[in-house]
N, C-alpha and C. Protein backbone atom coordinates (compact mmCIF):
# COMPACT_ATOMS: atom_id res chain seq x y z
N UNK A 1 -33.13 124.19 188.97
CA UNK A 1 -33.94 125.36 188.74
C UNK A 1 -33.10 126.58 189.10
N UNK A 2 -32.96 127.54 188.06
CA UNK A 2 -32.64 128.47 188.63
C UNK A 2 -33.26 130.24 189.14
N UNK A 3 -32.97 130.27 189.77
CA UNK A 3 -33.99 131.44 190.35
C UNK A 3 -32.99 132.80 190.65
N UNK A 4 -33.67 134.32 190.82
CA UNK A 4 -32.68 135.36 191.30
C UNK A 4 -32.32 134.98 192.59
N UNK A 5 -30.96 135.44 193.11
CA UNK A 5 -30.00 135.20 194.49
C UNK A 5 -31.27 135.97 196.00
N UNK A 6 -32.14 136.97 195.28
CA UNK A 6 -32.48 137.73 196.48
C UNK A 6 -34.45 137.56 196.18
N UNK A 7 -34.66 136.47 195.74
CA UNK A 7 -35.79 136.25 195.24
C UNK A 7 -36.47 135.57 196.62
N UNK A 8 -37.69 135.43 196.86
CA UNK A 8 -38.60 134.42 197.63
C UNK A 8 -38.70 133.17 197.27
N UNK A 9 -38.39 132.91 196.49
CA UNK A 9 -38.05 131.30 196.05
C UNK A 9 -36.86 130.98 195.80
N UNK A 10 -35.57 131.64 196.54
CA UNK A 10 -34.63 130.86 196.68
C UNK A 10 -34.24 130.56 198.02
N UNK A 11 -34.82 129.04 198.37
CA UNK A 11 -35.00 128.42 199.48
C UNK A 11 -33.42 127.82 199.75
N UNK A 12 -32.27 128.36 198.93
CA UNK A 12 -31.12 127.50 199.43
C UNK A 12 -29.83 128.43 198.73
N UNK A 13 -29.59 129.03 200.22
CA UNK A 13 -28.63 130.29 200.05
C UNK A 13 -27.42 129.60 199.78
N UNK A 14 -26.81 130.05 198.61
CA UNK A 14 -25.38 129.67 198.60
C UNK A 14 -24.63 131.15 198.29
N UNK A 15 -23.59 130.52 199.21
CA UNK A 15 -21.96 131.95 198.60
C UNK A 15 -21.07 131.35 198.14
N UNK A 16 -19.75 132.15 197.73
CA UNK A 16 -18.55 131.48 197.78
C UNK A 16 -18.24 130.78 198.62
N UNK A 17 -18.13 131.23 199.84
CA UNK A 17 -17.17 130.32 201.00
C UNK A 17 -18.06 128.78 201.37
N UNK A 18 -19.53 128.74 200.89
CA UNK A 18 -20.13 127.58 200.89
C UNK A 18 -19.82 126.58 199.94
N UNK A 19 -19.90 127.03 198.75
CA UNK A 19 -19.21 126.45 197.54
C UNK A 19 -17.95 125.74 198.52
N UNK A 20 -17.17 126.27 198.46
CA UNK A 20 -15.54 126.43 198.78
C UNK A 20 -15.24 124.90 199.64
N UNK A 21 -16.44 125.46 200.76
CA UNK A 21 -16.39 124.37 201.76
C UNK A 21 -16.84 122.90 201.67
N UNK A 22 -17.93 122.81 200.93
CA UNK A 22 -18.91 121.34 199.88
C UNK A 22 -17.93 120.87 198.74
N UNK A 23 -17.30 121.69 198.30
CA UNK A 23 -15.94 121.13 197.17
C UNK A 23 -15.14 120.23 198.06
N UNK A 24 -14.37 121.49 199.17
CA UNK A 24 -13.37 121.08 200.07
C UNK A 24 -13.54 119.63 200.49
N UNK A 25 -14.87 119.49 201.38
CA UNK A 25 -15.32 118.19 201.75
C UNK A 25 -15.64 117.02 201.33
N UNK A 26 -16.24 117.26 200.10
CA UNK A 26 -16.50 116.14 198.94
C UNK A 26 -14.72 115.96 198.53
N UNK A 27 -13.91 116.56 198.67
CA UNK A 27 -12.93 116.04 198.08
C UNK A 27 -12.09 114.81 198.94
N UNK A 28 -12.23 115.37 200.39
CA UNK A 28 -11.79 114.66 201.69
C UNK A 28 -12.45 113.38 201.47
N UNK A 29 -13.52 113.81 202.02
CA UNK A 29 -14.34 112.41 201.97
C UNK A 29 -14.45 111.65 200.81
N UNK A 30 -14.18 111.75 199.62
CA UNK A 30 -13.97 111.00 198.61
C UNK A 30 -12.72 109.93 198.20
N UNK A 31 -11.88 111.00 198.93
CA UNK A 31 -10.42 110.53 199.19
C UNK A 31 -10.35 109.51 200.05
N UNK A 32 -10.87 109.81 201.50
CA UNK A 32 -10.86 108.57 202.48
C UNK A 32 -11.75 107.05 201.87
N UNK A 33 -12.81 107.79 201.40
CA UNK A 33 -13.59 106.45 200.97
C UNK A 33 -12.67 105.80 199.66
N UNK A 34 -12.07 106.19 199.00
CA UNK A 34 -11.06 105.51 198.17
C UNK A 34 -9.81 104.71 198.77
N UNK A 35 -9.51 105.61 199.46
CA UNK A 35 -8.24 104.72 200.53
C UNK A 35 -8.74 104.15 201.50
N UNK A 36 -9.62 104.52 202.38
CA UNK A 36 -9.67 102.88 203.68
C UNK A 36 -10.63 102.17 202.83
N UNK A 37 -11.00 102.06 202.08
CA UNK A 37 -12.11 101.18 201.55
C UNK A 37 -11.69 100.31 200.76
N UNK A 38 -10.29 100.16 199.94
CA UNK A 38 -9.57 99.57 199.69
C UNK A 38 -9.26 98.62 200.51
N UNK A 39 -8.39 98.88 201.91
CA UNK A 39 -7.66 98.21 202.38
C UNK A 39 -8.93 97.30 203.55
N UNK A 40 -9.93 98.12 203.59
CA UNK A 40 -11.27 96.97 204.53
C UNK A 40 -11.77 95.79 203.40
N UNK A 41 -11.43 96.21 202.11
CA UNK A 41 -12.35 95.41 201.69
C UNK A 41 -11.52 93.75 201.91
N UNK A 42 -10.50 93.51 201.91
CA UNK A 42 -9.52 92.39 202.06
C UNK A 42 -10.28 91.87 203.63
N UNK A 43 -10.11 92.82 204.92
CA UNK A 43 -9.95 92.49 205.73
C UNK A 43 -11.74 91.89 206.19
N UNK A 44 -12.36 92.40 205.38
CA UNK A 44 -13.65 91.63 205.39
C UNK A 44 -14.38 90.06 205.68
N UNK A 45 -13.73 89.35 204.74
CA UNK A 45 -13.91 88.09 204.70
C UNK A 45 -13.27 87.29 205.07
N UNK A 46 -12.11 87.84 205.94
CA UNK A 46 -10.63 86.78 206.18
C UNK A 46 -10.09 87.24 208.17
């Protein structure tokens, strides 16, 4: 839904530097879960 930035129904403030930071992190954490999750999945069953 999109709504005006300075409206009463926008219950979920975003800026740039929020953006910036939810990119940043989703990228990290996407990364780790690709690489150790690899190498646990072996060490799982053995």
């Amino acid at each position: 839904m999109v709504v005006e930035p300075h409206s009463a129904a926008n219950v979920l403030p975003v800026n740039g530097a929020d953006n910036w930071l939810h990119l940043g992190l989703g990228v990290i954490l996407l990364g780790l879960g690709l690489g150790l999750g690899r190498g646990a999945q072996g060490r799982v069953g053995g």
